[in-house]
C-alpha atoms as a PDB file:
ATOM      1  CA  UNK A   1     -18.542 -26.774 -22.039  1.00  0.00           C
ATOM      2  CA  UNK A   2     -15.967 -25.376 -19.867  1.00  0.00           C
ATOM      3  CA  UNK A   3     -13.167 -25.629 -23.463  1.00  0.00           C
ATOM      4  CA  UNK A   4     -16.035 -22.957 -24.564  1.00  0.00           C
ATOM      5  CA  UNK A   5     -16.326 -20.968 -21.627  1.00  0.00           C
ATOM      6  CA  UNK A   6     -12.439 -20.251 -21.591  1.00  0.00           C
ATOM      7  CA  UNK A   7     -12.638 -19.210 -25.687  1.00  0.00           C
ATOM      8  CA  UNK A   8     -15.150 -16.983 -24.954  1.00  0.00           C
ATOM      9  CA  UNK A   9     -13.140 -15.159 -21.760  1.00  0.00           C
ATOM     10  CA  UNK A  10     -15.366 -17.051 -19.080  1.00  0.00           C
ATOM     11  CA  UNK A  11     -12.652 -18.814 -17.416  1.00  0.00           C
ATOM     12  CA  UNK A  12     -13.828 -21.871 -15.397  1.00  0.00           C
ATOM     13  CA  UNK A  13     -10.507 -22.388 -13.541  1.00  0.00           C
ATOM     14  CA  UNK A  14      -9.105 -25.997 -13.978  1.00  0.00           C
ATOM     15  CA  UNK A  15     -10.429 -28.420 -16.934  1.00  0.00           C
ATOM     16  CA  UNK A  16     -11.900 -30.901 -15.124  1.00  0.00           C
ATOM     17  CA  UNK A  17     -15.058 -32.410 -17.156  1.00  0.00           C
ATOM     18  CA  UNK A  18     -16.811 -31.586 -13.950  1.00  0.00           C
ATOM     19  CA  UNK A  19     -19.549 -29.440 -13.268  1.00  0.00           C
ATOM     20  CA  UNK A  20     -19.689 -27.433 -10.009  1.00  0.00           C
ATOM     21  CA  UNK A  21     -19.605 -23.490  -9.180  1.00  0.00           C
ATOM     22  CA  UNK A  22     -16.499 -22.477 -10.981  1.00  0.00           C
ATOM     23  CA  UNK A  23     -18.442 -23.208 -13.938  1.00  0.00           C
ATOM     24  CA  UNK A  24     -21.739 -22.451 -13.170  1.00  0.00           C
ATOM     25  CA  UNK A  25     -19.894 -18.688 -12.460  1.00  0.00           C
ATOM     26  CA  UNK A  26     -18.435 -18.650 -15.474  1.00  0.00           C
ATOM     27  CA  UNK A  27     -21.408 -19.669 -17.660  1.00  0.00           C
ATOM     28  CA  UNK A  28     -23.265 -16.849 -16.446  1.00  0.00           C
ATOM     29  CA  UNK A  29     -20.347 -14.619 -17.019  1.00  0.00           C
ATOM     30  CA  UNK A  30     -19.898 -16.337 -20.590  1.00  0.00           C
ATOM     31  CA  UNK A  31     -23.240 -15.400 -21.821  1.00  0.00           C
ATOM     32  CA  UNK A  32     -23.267 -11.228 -20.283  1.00  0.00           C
ATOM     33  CA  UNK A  33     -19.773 -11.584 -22.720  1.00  0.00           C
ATOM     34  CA  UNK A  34     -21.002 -13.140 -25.070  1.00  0.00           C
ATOM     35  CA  UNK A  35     -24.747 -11.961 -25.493  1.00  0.00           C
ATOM     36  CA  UNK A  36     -25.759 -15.768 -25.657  1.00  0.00           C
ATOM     37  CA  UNK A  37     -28.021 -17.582 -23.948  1.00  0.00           C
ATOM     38  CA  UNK A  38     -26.507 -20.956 -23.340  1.00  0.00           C
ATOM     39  CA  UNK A  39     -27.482 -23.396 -21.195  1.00  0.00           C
ATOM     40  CA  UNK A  40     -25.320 -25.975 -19.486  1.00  0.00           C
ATOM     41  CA  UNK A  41     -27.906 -28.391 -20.700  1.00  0.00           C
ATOM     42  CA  UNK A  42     -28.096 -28.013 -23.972  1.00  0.00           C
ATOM     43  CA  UNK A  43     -25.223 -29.836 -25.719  1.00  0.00           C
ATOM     44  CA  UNK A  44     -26.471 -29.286 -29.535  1.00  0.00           C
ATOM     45  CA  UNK A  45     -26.185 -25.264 -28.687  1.00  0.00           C
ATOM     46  CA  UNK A  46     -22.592 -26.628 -27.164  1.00  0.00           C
ATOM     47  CA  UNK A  47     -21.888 -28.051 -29.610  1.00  0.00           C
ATOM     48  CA  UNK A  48     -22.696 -25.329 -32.612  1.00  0.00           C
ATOM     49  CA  UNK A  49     -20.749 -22.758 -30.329  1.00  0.00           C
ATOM     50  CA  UNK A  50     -17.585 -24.448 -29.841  1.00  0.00           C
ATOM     51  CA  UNK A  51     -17.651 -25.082 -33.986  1.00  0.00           C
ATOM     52  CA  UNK A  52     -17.915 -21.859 -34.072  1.00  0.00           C
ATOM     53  CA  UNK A  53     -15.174 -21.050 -31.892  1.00  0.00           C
ATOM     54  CA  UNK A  54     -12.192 -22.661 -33.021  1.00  0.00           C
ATOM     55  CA  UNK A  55     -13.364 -26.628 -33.382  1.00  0.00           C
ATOM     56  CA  UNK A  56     -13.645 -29.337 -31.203  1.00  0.00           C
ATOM     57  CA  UNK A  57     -13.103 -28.941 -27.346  1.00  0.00           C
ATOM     58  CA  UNK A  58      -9.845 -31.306 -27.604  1.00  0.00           C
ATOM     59  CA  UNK A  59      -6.935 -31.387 -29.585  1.00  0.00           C
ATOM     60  CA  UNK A  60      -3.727 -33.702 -30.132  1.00  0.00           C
ATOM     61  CA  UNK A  61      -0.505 -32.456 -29.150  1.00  0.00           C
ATOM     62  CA  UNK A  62       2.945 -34.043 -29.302  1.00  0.00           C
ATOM     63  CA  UNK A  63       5.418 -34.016 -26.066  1.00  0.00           C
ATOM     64  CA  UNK A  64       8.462 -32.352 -27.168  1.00  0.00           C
ATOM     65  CA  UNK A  65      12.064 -32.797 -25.840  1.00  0.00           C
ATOM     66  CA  UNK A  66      11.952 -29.762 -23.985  1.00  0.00           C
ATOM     67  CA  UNK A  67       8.872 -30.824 -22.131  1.00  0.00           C
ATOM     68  CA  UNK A  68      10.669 -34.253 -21.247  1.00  0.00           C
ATOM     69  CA  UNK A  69      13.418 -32.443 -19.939  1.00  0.00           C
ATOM     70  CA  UNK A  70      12.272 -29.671 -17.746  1.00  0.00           C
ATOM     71  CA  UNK A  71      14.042 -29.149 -15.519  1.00  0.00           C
ATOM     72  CA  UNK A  72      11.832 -30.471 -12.842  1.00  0.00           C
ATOM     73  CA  UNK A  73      11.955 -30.073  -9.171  1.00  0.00           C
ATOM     74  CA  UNK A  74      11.378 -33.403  -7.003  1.00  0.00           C
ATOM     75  CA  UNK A  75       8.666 -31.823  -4.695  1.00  0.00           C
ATOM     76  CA  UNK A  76       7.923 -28.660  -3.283  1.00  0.00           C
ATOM     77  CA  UNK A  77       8.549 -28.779   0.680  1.00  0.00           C
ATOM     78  CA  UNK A  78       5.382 -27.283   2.682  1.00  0.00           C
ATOM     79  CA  UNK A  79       7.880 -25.352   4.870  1.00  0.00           C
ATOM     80  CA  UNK A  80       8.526 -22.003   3.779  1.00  0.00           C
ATOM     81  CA  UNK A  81      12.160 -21.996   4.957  1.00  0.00           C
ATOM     82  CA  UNK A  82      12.603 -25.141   3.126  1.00  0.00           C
ATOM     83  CA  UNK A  83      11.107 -23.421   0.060  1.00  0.00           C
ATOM     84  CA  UNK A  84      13.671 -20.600   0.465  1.00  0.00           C
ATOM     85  CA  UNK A  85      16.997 -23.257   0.005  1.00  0.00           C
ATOM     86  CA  UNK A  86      15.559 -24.289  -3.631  1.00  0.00           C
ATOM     87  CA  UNK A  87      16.572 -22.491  -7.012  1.00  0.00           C
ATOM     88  CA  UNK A  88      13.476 -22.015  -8.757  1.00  0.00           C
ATOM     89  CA  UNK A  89       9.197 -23.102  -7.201  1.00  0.00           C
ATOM     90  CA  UNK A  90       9.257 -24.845 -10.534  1.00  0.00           C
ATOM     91  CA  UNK A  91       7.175 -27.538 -11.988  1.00  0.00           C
ATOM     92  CA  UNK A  92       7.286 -31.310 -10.509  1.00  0.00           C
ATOM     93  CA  UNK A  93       6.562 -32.917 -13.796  1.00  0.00           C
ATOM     94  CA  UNK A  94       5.662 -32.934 -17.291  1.00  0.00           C
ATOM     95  CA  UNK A  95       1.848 -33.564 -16.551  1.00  0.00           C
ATOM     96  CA  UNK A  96       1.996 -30.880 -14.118  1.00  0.00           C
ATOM     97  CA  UNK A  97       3.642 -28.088 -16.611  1.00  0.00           C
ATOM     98  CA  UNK A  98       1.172 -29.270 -19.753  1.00  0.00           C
ATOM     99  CA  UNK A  99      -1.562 -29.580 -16.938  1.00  0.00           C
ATOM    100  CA  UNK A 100      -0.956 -25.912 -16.393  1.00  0.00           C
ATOM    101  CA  UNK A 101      -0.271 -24.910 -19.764  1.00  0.00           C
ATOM    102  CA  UNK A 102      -3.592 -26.184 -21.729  1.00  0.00           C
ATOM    103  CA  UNK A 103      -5.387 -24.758 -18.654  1.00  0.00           C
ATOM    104  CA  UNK A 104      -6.403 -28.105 -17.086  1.00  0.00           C
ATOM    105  CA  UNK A 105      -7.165 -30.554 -14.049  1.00  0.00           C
ATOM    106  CA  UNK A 106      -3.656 -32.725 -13.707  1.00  0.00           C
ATOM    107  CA  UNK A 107      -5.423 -35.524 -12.765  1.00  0.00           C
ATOM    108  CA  UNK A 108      -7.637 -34.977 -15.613  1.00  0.00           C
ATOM    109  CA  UNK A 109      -5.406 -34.547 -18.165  1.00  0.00           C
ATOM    110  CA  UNK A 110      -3.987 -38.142 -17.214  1.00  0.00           C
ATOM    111  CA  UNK A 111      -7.342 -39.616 -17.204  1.00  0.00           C
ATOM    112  CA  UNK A 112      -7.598 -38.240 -20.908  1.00  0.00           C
ATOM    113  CA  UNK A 113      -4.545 -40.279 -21.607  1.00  0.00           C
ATOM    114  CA  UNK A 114      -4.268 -43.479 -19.872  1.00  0.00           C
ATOM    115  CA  UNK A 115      -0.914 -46.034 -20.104  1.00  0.00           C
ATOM    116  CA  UNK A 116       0.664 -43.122 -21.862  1.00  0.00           C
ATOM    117  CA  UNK A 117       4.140 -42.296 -20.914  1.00  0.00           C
ATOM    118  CA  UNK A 118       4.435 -38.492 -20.971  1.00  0.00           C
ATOM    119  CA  UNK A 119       8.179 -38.574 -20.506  1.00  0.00           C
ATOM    120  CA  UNK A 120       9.045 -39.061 -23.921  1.00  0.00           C
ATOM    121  CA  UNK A 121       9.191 -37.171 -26.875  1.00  0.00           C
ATOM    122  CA  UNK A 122       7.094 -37.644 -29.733  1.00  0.00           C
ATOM    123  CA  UNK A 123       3.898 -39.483 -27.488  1.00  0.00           C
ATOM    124  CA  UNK A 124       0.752 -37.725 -28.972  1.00  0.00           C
ATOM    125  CA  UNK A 125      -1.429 -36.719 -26.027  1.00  0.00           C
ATOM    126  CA  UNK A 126      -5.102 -35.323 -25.504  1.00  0.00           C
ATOM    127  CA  UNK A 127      -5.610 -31.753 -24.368  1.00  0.00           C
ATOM    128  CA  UNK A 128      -8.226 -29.393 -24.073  1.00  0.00           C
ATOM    129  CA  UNK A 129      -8.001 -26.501 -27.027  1.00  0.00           C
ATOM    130  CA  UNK A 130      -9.296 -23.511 -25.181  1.00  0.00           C
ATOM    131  CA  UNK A 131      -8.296 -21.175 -28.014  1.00  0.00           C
ATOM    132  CA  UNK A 132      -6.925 -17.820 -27.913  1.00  0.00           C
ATOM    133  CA  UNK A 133      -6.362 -15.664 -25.129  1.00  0.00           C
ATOM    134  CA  UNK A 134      -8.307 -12.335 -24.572  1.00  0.00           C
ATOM    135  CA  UNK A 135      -7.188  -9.378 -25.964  1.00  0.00           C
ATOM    136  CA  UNK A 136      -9.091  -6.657 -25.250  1.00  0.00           C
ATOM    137  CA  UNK A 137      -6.908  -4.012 -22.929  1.00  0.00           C
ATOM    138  CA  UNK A 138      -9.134  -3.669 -19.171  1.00  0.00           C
ATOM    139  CA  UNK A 139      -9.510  -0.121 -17.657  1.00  0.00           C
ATOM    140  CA  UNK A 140     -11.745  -1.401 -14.772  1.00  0.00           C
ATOM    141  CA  UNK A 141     -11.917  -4.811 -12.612  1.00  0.00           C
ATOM    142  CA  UNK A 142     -14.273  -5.939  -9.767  1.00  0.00           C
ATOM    143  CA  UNK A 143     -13.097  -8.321  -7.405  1.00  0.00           C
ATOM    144  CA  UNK A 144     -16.287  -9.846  -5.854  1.00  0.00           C
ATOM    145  CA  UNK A 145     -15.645 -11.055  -2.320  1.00  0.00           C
ATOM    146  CA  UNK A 146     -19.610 -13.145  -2.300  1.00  0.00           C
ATOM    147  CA  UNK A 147     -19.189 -14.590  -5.684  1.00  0.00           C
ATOM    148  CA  UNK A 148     -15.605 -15.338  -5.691  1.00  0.00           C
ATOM    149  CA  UNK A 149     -14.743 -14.095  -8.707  1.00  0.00           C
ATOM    150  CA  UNK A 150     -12.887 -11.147 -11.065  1.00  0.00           C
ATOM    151  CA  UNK A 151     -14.584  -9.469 -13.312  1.00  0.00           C
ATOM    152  CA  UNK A 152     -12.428  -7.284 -15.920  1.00  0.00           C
ATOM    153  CA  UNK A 153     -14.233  -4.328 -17.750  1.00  0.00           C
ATOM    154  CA  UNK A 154     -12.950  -2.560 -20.932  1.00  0.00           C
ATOM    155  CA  UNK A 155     -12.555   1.546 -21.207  1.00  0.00           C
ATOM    156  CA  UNK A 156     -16.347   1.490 -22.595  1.00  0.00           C
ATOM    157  CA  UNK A 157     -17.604  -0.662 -19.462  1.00  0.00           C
ATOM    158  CA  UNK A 158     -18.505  -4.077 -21.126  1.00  0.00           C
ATOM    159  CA  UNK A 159     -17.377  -7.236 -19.586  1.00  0.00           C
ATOM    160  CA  UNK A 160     -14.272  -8.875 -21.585  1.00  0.00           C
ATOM    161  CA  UNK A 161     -13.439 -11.290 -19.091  1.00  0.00           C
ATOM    162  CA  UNK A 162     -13.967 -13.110 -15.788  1.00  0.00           C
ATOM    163  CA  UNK A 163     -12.183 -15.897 -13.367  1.00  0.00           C
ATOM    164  CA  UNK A 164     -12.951 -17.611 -10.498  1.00  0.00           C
ATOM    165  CA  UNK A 165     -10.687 -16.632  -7.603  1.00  0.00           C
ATOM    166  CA  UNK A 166     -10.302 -17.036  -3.822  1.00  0.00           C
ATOM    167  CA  UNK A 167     -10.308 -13.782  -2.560  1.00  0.00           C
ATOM    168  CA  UNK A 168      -9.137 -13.177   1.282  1.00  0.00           C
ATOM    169  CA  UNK A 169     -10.636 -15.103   4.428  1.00  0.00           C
ATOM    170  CA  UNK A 170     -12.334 -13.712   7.117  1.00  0.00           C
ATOM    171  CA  UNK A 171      -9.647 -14.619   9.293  1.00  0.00           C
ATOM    172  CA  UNK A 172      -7.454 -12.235   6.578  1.00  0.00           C
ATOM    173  CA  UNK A 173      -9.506 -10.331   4.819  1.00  0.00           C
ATOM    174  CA  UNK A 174      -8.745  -8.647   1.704  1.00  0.00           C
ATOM    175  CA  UNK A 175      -8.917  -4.647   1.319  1.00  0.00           C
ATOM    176  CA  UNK A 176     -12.436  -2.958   0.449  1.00  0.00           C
ATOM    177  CA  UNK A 177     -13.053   0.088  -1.214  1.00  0.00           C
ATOM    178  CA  UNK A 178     -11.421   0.817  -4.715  1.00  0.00           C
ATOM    179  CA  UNK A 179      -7.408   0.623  -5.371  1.00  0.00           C
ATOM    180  CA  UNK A 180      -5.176   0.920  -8.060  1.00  0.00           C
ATOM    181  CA  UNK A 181      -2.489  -1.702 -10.002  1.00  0.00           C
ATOM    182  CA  UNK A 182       0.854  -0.196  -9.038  1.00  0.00           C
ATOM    183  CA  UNK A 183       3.047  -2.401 -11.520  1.00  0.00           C
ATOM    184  CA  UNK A 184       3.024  -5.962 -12.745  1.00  0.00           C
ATOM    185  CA  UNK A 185       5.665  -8.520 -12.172  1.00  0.00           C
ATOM    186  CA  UNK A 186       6.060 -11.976 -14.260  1.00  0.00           C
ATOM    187  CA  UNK A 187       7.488 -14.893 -12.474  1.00  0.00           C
ATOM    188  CA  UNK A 188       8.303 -13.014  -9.217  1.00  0.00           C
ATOM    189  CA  UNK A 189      10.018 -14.358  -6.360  1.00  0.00           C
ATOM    190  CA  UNK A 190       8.030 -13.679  -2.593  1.00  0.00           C
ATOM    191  CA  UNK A 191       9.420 -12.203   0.001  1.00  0.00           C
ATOM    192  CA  UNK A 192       7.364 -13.880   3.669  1.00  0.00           C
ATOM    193  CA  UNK A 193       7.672 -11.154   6.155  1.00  0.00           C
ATOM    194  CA  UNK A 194       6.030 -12.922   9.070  1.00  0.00           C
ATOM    195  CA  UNK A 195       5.517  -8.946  11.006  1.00  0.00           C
ATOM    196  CA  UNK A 196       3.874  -7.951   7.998  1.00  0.00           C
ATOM    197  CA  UNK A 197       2.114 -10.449   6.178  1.00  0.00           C
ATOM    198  CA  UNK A 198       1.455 -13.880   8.327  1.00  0.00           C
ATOM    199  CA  UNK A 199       3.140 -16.217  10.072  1.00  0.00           C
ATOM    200  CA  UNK A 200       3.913 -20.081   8.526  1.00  0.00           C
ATOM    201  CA  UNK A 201       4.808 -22.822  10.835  1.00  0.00           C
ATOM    202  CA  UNK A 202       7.733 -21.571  13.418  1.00  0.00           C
ATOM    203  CA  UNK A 203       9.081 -19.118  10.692  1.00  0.00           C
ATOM    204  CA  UNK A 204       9.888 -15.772  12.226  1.00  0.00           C
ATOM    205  CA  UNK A 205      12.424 -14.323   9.250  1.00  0.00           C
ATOM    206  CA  UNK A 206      12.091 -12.738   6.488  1.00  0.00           C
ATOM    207  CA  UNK A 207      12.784 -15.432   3.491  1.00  0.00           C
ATOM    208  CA  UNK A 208      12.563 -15.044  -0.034  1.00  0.00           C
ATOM    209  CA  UNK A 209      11.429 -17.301  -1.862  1.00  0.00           C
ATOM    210  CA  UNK A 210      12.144 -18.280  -5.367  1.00  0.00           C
ATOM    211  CA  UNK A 211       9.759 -17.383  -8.496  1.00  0.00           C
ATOM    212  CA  UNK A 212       8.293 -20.187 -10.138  1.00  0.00           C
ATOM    213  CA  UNK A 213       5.139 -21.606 -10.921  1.00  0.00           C
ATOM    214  CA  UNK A 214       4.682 -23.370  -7.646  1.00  0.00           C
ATOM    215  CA  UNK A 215       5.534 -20.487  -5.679  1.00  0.00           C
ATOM    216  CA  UNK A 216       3.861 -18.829  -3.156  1.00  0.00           C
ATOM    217  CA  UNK A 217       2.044 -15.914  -5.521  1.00  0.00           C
ATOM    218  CA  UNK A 218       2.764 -18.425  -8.929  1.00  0.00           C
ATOM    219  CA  UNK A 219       4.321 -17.026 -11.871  1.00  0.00           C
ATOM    220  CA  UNK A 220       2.163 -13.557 -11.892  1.00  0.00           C
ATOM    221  CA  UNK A 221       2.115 -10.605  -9.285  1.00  0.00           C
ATOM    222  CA  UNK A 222      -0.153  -7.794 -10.007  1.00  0.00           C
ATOM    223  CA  UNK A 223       0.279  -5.532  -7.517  1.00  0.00           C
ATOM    224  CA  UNK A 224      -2.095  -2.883  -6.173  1.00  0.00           C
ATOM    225  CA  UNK A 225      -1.280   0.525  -4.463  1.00  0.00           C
ATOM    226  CA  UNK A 226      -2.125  -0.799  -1.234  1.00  0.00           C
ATOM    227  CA  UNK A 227       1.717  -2.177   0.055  1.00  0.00           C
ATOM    228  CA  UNK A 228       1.493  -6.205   0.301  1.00  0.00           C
ATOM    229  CA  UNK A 229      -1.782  -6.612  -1.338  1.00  0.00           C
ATOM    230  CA  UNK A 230      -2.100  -7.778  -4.956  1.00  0.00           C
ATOM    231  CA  UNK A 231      -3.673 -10.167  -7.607  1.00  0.00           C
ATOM    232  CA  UNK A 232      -1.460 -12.940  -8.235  1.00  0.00           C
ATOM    233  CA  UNK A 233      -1.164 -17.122  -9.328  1.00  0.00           C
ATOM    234  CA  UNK A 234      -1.138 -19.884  -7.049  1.00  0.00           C
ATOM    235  CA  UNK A 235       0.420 -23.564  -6.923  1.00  0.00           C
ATOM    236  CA  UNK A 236      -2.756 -25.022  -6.583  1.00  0.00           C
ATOM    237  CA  UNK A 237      -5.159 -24.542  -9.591  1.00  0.00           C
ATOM    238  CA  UNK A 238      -7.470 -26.646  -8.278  1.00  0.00           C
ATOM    239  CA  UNK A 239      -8.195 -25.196  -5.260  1.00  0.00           C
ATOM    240  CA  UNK A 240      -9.457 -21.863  -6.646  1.00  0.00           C
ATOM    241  CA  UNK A 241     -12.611 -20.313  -5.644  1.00  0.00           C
ATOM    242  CA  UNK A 242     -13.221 -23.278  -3.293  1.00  0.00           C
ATOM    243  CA  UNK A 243     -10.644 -22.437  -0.693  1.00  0.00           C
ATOM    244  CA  UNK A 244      -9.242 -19.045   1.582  1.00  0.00           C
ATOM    245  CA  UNK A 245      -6.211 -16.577   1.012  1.00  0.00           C
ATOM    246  CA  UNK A 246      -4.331 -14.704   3.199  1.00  0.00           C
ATOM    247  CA  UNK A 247      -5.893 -11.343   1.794  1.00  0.00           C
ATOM    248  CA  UNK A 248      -4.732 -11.085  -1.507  1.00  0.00           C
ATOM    249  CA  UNK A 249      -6.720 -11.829  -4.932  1.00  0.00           C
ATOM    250  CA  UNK A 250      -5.433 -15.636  -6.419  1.00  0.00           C
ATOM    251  CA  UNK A 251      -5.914 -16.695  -9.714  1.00  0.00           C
ATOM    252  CA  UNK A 252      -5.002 -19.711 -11.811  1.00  0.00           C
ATOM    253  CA  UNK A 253      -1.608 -18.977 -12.939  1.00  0.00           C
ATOM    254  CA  UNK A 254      -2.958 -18.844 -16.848  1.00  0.00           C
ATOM    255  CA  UNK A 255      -5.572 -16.595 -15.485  1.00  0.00           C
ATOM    256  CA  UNK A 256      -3.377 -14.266 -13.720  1.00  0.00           C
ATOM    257  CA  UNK A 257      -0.657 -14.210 -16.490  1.00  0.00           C
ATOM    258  CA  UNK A 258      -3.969 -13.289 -19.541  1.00  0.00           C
ATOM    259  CA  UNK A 259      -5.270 -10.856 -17.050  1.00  0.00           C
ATOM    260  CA  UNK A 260      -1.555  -9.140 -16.099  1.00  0.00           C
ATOM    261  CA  UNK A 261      -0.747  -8.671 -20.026  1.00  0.00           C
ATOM    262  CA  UNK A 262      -4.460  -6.650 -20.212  1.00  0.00           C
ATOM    263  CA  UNK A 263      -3.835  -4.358 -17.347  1.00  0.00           C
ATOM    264  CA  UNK A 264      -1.282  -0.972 -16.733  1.00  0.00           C
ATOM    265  CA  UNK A 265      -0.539   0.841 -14.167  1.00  0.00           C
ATOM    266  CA  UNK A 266      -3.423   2.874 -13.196  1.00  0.00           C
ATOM    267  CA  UNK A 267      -6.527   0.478 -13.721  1.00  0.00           C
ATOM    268  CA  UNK A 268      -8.728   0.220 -10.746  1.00  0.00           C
ATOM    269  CA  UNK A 269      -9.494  -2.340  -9.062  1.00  0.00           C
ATOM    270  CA  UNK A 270     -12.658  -2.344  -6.937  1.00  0.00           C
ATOM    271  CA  UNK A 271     -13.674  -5.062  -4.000  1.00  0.00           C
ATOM    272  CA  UNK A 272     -17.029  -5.879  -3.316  1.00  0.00           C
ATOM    273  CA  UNK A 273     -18.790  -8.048  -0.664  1.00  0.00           C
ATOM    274  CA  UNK A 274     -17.647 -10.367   1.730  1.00  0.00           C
ATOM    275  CA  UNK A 275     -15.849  -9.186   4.942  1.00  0.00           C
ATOM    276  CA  UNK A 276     -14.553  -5.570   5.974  1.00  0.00           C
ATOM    277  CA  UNK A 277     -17.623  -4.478   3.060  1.00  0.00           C
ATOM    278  CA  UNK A 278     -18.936  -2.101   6.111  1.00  0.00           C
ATOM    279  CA  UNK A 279     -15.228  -0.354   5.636  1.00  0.00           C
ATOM    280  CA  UNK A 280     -16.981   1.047   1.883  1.00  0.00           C
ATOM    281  CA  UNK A 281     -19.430   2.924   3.479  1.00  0.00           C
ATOM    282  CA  UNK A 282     -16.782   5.018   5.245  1.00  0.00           C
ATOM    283  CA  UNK A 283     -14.832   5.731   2.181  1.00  0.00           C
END
């Protein structure tokens, strides 16, 4: 179900073979796409749809040398001025980078493929073939505070795709009212201003921190017209939609880098619900 959900632009975060509210989001979101009625339930329907789609759910891929070889980073230090010393927030292993890249759970993707050694080339593995990505170019997007999710319109208003996301905290909450993207940056670095944005651990400096996928903002930063806000990737896949931000929009990374290649300069972006909503009526 949730292989079908992503081909059909209903993104249900991490591939986990786990129901919960990620997917129970994007099922709902999958069938105002789609114009189906589809049940979590019903697996013939499932079934007939992902046939339909592209085949079955999973497919076999082969680890190639430049998977086994990276490079890889040991671990990513918690500190942020620790973060700041490395060369690149990149991945910590092969099942983390084709964890990420076939859009699922890491842990998942090794239960999928027990006693297999993913550090060498040629070893077929089990992933989840979630198709192709969306095309359609978004004018409009809704970033829904309550539901936890982004919704991304086209120029003729119809819904072409959604994603779970963790949207602000009420300790930070994210802007309200309607912005604009500014620009769009792939595999940025992040510059931690602790008198601007907020403060980690006993870090008063400004740092900057190198891009990469396990970066502070991922590999993607959309960024809006208002100055440090933005919709952007995270290090933590798993975590999205089920846990807080420090006021900006976070994505999956494979989320955030679909939606940044479907958006220009210009689009809005409107936020709904959740705190600082009593801010709307005033604008």
């Amino acid at each position: 179900l949730q292989v079908l959900l992503d081909r059909g632009g209903a993104s249900p975060g991490v591939i986990d073979g786990r129901f919960g509210s990620n997917v129970d989001k994007a099922l709902a979101a999958y069938n105002q796409i789609t114009g189906a009625n589809l049940r979590s339930t019903d697996a013939v329907a499932i079934q007939a749809a992902l046939a339909q789609s592209g085949g079955d759910a999973f497919a076999n891929y082969t680890i190639t040398a430049e998977d086994a070889a990276g490079p890889y980073v040991a671990s990513i230090p918690e500190d942020y001025s620790q973060k700041a010393q490395l060369d690149r927030m990149g991945y910590t292993s092969v099942t983390e980078a084709l964890a990420e890249r076939f859009h699922m759970d890491e842990n998942y993707l090794k239960a999928l493929n027990p006693e297999v050694d993913f550090n060498r080339p040629g070893t077929i593995i089990k992933v989840a073939n979630f198709g192709r990505l969306v095309s359609t170019p978004v004018a409009r997007i809704v970033a829904d505070k309550d539901k936890k999710e982004v919704f991304a319109y086209d120029a003729g208003g119809k819904l072409v795709a959604a994603y779970p996301a963790t949207i602000g905290s009420s300790d930070t909450p994210s802007p309200s009212g309607i912005h604009t993207v500014s620009r769009v940056a792939l595999d940025p670095n992040y510059t931690y201003n602790p008198s601007i944005n907020f403060k980690q651990g006993q870090n008063d400096k400004v740092l900057t921190i190198p891009p990469g996928p396990n970066g502070p903002v991922g590999s993607v930063w959309i960024a809006l017209d208002k100055p440090t806000y933005g919709i952007h990737g995270t290090p933590d896949p798993s975590k999205i939609g089920k846990t807080e931000s420090h006021g900006c929009v976070r994505l999956t990374n494979w989320d955030a880098r679909e939606l940044a290649k479907l958006v220009s300069p210009g689009v809005t972006v409107e936020f709904v619900g959740g705190p600082s909503a009593d801010n709307l009526a005033q604008q």
